[in-house]
N, C-alpha and C. Protein backbone atom coordinates (compact mmCIF):
# COMPACT_ATOMS: atom_id res chain seq x y z
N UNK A 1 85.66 81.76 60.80
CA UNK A 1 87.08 81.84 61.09
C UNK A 1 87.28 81.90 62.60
N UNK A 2 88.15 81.30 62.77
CA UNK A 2 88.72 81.42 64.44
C UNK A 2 89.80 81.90 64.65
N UNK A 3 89.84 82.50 65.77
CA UNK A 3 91.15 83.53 66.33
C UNK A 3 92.11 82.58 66.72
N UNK A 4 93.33 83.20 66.07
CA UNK A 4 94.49 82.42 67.15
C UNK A 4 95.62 83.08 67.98
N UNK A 5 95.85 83.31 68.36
CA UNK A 5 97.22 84.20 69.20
C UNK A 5 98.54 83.38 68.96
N UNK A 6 99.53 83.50 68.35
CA UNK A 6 101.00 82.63 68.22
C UNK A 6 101.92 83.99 69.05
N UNK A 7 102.73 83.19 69.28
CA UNK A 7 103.91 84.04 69.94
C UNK A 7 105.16 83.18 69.20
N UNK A 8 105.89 84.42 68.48
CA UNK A 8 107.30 83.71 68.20
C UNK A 8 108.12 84.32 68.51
N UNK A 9 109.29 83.62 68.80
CA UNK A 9 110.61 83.99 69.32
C UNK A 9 111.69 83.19 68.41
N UNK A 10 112.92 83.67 68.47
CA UNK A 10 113.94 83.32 67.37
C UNK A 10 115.29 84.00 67.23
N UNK A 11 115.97 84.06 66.89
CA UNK A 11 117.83 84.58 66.90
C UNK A 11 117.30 85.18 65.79
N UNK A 12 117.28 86.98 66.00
CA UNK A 12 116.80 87.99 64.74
C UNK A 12 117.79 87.28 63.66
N UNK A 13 116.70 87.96 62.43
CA UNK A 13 117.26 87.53 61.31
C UNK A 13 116.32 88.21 60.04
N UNK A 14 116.67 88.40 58.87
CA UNK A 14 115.80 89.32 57.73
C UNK A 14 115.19 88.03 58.02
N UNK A 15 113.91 88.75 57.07
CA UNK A 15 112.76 87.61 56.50
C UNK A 15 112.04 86.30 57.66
N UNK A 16 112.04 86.53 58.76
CA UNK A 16 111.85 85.69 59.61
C UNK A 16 110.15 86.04 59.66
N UNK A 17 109.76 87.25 60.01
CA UNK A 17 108.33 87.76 60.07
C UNK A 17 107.77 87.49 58.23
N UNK A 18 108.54 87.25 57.59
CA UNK A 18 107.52 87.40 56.59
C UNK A 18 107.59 85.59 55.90
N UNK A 19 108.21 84.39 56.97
CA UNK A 19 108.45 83.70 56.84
C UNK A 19 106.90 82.74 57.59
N UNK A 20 106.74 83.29 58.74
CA UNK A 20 105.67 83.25 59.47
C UNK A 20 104.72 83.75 58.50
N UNK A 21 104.29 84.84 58.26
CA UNK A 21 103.27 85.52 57.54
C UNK A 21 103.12 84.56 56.09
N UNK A 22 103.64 83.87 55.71
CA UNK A 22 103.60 82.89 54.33
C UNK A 22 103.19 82.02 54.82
N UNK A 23 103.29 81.50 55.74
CA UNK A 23 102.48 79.95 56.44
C UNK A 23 101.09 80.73 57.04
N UNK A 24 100.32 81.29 57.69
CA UNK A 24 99.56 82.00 57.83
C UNK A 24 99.00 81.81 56.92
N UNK A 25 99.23 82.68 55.34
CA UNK A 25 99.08 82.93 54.24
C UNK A 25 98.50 81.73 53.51
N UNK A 26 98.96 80.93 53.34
CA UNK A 26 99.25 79.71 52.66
C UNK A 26 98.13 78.67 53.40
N UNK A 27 97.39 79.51 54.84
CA UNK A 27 96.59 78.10 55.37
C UNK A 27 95.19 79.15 55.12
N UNK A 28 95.19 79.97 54.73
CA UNK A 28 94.20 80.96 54.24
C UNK A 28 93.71 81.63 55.85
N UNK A 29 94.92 81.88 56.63
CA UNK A 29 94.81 82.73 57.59
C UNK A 29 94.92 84.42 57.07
N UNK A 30 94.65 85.06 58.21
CA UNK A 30 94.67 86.57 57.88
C UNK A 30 95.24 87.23 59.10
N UNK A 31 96.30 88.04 58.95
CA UNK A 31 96.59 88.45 60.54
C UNK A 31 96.23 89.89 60.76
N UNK A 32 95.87 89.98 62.02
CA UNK A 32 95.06 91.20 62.39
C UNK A 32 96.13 91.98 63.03
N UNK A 33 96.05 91.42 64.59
CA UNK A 33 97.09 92.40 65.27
C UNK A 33 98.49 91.91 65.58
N UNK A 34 99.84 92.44 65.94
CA UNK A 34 100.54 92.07 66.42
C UNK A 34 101.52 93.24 66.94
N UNK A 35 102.16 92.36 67.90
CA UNK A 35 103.76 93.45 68.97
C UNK A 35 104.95 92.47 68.53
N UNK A 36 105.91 92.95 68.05
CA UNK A 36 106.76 92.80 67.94
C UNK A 36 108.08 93.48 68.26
N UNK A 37 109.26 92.94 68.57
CA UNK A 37 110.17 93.73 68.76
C UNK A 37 111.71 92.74 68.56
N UNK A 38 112.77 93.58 68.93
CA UNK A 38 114.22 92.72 68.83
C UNK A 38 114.54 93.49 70.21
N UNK A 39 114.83 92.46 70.62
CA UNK A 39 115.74 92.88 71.82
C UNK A 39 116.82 91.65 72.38
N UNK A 40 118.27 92.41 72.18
CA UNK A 40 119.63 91.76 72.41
C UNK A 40 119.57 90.51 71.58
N UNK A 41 119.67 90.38 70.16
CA UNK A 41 119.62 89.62 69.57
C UNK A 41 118.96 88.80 69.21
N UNK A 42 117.87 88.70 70.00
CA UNK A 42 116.99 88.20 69.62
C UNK A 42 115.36 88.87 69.02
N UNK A 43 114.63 88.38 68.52
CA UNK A 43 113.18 88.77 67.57
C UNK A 43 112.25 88.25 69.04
N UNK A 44 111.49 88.58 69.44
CA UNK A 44 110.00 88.41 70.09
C UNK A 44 108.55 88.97 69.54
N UNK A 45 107.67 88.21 69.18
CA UNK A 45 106.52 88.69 68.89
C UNK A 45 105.38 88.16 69.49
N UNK A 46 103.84 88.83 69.55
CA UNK A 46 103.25 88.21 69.58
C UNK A 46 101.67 88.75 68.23
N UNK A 47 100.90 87.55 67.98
CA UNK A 47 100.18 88.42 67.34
C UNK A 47 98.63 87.30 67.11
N UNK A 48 97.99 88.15 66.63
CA UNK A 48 96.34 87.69 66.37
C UNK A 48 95.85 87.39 65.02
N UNK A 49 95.61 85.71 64.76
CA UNK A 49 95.55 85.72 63.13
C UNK A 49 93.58 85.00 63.27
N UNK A 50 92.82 85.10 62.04
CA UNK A 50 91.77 84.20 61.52
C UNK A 50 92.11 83.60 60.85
N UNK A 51 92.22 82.08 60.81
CA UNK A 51 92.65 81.01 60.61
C UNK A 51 90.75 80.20 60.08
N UNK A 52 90.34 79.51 59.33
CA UNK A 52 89.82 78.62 59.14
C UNK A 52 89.81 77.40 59.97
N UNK A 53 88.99 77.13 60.60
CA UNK A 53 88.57 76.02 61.52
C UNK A 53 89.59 74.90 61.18
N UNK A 54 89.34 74.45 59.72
CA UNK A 54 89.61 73.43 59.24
C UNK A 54 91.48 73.07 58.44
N UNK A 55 91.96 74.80 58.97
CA UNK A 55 92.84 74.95 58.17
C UNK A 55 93.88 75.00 59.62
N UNK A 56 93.66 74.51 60.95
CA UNK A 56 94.35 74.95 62.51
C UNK A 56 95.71 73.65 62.68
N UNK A 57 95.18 72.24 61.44
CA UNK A 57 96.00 71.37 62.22
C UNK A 57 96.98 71.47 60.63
N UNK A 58 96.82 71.96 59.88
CA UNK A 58 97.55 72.39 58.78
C UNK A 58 98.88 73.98 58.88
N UNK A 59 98.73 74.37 59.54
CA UNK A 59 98.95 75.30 60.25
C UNK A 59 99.92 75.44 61.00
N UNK A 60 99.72 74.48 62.31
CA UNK A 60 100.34 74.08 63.60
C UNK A 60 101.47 73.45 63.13
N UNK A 61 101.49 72.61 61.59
CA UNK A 61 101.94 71.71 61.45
C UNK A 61 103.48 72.76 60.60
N UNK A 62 102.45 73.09 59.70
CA UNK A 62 103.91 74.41 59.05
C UNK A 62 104.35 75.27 59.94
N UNK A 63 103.35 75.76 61.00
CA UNK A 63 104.69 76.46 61.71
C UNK A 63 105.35 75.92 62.74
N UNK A 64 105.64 74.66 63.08
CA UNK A 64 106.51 73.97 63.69
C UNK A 64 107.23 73.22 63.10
N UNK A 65 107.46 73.29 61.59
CA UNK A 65 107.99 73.34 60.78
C UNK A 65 109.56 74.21 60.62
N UNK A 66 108.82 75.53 61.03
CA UNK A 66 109.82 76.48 61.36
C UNK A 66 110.99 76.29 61.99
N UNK A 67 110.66 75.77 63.00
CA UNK A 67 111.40 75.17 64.37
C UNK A 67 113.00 74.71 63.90
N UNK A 68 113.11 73.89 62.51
CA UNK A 68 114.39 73.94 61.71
C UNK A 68 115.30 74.99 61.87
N UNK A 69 114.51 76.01 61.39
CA UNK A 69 115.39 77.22 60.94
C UNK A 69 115.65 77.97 62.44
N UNK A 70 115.26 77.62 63.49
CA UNK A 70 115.44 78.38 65.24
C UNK A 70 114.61 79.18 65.24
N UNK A 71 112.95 78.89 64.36
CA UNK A 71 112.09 79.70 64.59
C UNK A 71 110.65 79.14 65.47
N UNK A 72 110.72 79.18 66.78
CA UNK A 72 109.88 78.68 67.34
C UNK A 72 108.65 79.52 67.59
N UNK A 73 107.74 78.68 67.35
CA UNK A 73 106.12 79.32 67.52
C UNK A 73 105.28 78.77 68.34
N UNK A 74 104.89 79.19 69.16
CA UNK A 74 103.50 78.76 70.40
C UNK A 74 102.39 79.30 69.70
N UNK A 75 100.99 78.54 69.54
CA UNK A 75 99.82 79.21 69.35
C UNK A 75 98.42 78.75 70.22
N UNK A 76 97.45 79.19 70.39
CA UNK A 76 96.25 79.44 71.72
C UNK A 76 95.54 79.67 71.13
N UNK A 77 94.17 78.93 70.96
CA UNK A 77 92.86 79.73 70.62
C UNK A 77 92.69 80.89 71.32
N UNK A 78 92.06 81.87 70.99
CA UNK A 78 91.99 83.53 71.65
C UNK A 78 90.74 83.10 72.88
N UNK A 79 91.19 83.61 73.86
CA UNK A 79 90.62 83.51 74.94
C UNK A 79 89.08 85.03 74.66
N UNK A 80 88.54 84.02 76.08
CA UNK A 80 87.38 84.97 76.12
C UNK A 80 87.65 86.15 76.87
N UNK A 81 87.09 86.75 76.31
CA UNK A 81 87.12 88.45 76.90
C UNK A 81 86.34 89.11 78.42
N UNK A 82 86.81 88.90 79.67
CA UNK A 82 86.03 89.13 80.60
C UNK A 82 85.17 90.02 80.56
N UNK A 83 84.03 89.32 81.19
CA UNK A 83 82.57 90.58 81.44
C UNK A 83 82.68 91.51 82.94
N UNK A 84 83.42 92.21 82.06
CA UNK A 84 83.70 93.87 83.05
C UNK A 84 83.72 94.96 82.59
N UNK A 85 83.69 96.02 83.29
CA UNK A 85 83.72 97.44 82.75
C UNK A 85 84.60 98.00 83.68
N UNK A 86 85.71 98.49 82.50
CA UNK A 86 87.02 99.06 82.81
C UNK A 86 87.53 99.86 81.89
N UNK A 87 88.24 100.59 82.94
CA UNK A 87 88.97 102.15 82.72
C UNK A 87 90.18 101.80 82.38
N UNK A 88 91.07 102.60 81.09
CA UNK A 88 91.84 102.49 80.96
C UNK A 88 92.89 103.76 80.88
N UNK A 89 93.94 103.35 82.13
CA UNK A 89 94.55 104.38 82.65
C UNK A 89 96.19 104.14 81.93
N UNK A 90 96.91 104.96 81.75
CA UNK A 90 98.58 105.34 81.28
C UNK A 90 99.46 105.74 82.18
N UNK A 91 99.74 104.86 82.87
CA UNK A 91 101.08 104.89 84.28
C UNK A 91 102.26 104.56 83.58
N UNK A 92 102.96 105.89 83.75
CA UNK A 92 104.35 106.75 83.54
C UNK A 92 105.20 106.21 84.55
N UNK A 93 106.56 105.54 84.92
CA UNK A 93 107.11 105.11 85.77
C UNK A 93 108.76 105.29 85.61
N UNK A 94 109.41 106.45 86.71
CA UNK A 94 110.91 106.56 85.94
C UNK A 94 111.43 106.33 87.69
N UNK A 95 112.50 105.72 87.64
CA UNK A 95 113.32 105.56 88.71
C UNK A 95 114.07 105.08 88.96
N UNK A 96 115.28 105.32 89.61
CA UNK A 96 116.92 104.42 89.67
C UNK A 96 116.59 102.89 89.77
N UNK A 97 117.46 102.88 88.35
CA UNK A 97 117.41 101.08 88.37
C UNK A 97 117.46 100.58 89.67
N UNK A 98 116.83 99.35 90.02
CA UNK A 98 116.96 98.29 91.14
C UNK A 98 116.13 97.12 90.45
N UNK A 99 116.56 96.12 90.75
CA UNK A 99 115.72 94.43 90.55
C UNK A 99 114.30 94.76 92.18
N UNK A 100 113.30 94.42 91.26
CA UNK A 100 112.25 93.72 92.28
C UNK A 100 111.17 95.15 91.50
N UNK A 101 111.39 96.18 91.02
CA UNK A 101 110.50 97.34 91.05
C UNK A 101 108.81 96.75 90.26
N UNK A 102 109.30 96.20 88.79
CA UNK A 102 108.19 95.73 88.45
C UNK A 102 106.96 94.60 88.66
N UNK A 103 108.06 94.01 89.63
CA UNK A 103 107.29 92.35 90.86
C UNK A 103 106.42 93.43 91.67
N UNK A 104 106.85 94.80 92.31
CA UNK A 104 106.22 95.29 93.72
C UNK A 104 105.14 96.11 92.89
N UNK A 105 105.30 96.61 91.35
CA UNK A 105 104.36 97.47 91.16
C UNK A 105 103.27 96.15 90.73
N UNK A 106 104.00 95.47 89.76
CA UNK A 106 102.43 94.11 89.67
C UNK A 106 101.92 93.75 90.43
N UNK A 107 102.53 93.44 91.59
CA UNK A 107 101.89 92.54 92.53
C UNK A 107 100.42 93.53 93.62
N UNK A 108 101.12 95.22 93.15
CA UNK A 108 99.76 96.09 93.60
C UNK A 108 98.74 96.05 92.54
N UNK A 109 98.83 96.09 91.62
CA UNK A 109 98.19 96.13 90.74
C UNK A 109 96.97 94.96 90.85
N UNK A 110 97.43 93.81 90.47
CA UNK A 110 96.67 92.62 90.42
C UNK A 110 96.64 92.20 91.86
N UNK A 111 96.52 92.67 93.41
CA UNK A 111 95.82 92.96 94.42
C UNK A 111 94.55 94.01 93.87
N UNK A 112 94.81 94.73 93.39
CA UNK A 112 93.09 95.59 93.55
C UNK A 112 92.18 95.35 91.88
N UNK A 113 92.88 93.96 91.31
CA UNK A 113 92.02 93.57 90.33
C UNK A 113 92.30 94.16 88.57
N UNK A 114 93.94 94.33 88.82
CA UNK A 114 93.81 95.45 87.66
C UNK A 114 95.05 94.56 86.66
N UNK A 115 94.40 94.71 85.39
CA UNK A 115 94.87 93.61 83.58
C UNK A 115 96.21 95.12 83.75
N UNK A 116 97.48 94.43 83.05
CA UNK A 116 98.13 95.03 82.32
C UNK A 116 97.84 94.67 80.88
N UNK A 117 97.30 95.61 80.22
CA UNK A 117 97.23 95.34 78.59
C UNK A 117 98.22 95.44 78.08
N UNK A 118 99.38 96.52 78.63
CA UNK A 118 100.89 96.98 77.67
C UNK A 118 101.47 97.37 78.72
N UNK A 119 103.07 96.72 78.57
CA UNK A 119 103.64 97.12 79.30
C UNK A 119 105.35 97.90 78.39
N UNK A 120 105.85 98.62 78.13
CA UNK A 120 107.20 98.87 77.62
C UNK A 120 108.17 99.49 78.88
N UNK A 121 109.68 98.43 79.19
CA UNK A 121 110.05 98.94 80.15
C UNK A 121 111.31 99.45 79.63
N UNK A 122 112.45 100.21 80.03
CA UNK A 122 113.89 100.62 79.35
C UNK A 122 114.54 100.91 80.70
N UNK A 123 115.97 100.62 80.55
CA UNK A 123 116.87 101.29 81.62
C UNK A 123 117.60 101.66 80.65
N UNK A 124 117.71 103.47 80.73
CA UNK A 124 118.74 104.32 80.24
C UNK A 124 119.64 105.39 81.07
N UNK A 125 120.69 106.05 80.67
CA UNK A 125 121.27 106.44 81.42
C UNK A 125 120.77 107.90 81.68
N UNK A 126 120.82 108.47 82.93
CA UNK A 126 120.14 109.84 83.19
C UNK A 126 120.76 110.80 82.72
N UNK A 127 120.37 111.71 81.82
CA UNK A 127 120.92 112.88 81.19
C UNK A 127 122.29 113.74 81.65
N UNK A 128 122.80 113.81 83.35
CA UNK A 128 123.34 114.90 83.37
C UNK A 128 124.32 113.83 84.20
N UNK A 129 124.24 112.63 84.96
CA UNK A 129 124.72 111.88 85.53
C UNK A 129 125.31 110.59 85.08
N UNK A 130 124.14 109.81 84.15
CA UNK A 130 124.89 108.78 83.68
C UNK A 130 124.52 107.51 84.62
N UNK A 131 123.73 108.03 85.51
CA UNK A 131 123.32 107.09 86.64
C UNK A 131 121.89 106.22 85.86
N UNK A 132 121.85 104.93 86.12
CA UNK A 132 120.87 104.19 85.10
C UNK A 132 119.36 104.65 85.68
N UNK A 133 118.56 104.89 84.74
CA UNK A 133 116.99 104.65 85.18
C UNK A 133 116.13 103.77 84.51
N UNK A 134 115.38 103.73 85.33
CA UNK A 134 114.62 102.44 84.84
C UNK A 134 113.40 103.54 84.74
N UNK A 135 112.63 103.38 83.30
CA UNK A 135 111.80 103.81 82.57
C UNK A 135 110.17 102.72 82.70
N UNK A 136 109.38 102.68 83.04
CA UNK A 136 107.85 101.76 82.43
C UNK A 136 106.74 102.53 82.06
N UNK A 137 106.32 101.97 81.00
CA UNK A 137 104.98 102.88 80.51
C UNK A 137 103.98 101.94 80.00
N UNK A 138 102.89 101.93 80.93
CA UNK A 138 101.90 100.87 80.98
C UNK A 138 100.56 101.27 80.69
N UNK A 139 99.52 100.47 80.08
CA UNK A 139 98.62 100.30 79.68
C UNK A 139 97.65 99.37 80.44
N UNK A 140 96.77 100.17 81.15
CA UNK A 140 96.09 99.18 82.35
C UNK A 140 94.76 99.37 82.23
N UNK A 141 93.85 98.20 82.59
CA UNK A 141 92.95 97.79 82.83
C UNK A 141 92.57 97.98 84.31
N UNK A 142 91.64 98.93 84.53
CA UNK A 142 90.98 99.26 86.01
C UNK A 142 89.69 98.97 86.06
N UNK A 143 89.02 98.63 87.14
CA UNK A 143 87.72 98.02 87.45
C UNK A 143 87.22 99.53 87.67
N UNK A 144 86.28 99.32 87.04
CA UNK A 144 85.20 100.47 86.97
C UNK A 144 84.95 101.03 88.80
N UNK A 145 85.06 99.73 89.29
CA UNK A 145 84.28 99.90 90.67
C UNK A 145 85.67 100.74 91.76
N UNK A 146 86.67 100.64 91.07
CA UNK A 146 87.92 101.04 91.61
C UNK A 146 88.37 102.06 91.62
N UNK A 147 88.24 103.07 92.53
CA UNK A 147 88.26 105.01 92.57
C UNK A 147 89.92 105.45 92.67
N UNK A 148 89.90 106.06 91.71
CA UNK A 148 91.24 106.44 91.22
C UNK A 148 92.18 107.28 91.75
N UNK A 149 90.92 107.59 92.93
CA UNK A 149 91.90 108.72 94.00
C UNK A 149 92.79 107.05 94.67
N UNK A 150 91.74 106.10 94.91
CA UNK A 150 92.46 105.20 95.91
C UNK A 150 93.62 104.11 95.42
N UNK A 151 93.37 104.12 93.90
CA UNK A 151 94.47 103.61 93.72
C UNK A 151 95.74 104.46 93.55
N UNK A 152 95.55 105.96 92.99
CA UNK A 152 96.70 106.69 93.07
C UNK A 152 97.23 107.19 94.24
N UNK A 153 96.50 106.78 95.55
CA UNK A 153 96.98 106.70 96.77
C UNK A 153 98.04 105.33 97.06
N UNK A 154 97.48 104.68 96.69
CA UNK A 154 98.30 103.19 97.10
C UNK A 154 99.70 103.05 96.09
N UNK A 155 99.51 102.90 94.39
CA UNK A 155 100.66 104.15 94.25
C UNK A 155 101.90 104.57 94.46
N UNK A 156 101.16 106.00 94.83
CA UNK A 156 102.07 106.80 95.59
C UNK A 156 102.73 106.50 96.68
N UNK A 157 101.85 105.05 97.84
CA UNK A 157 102.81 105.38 98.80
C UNK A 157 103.90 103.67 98.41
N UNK A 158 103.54 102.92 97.22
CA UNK A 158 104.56 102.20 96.96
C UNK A 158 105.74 102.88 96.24
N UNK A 159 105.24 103.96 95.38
CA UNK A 159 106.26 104.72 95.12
C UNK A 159 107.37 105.27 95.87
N UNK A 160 106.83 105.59 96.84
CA UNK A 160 108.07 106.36 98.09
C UNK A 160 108.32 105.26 98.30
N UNK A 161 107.91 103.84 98.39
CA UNK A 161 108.93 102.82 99.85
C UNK A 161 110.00 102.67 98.28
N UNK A 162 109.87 102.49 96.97
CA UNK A 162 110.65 102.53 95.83
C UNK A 162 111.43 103.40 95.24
N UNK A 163 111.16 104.77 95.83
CA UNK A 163 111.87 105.78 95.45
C UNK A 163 112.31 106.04 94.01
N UNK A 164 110.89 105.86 92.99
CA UNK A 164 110.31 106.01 92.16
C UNK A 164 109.84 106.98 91.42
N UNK A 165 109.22 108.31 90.74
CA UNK A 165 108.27 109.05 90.13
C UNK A 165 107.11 108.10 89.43
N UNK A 166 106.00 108.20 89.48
CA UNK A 166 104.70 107.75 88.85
C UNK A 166 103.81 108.44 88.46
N UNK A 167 103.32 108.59 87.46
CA UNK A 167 102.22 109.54 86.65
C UNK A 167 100.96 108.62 86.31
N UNK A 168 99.75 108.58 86.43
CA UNK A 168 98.69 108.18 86.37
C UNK A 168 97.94 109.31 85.75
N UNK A 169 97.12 108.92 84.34
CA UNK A 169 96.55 109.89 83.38
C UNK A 169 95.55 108.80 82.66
N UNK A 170 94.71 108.84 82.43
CA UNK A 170 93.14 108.19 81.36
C UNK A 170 93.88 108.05 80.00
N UNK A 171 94.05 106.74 79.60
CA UNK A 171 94.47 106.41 78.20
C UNK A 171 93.76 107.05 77.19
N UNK A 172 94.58 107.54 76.14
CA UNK A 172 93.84 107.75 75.07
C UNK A 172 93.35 106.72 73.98
């Protein structure tokens, strides 16, 4: 069996995930993992199926099929898994909404070599004010070789030019 990764997107609707999961089904795929969510009307997912070699152009074919109903599907053989050894750290991120915050925290990040595995972001309103914050809680990939005092230095001091809070803690 071979891995596949699909990502679908679509105008929410009942039965849409289990519309996907029947074509899957039906090509004698099996699905392992997936993220899904709705946000502002719309469905986003992504997820990890074993598919039969022989069963990929049978497949491709029913779920672009979908595409009728405004259910569009992308799918990727599963990529290879880099040969590294990495730490996986849980960065906590709350601070007055502004545009650019998550460009300046990625763009440190992947400078000192570091995967976002998960990212969940929210802007809600602050408890006593009403003033918006912008919420991120990430799931990262750190290079073993990469000392955690020095990235929670670098950080911290993008944090202040952002005027930000950041928490850095070892994933469970």
């Amino acid at each position: 069996m071979d891995h596949l990764v699909l990502t679908v997107i679509a105008e929410d609707q009942p039965g849409l995930v289990e519309r996907v999961a029947k074509c899957i089904a039906e090509h004698g795929g099996n699905w392992l993992d997936s993220r899904m969510s709705r946000m502002a009307g719309q469905f986003a997912g992504i997820l990890r199926v074993a598919v039969p070699a022989d069963a990929h152009a049978g497949l491709a074919d029913a779920l672009q099929q979908l595409e009728r109903d405004g259910i569009r599907v992308v799918f990727a053989r599963s990529g290879e898994v880099p040969e590294r050894s990495w730490r996986m750290i849980h960065l906590q991120l709350v601070g007055n909404d502004r545009s650019g915050i998550v460009r300046d925290i990625t763009r440190l990040l992947a400078g000192h070599g570091i995967n976002v595995e998960s990212l969940n972001t929210d802007v809600l309103p602050a408890p006593m004010t009403n003033e918006l914050l912008f919420h991120a809680d990430a799931r990262l990939a750190v290079p073993e070789e990469l000392s955690l005092d020095e990235l929670q230095q670098h950080l911290e001091t993008l944090a202040d030019e952002l005027m930000v809070e950041l928490k850095l803690q070892p994933a469970e």
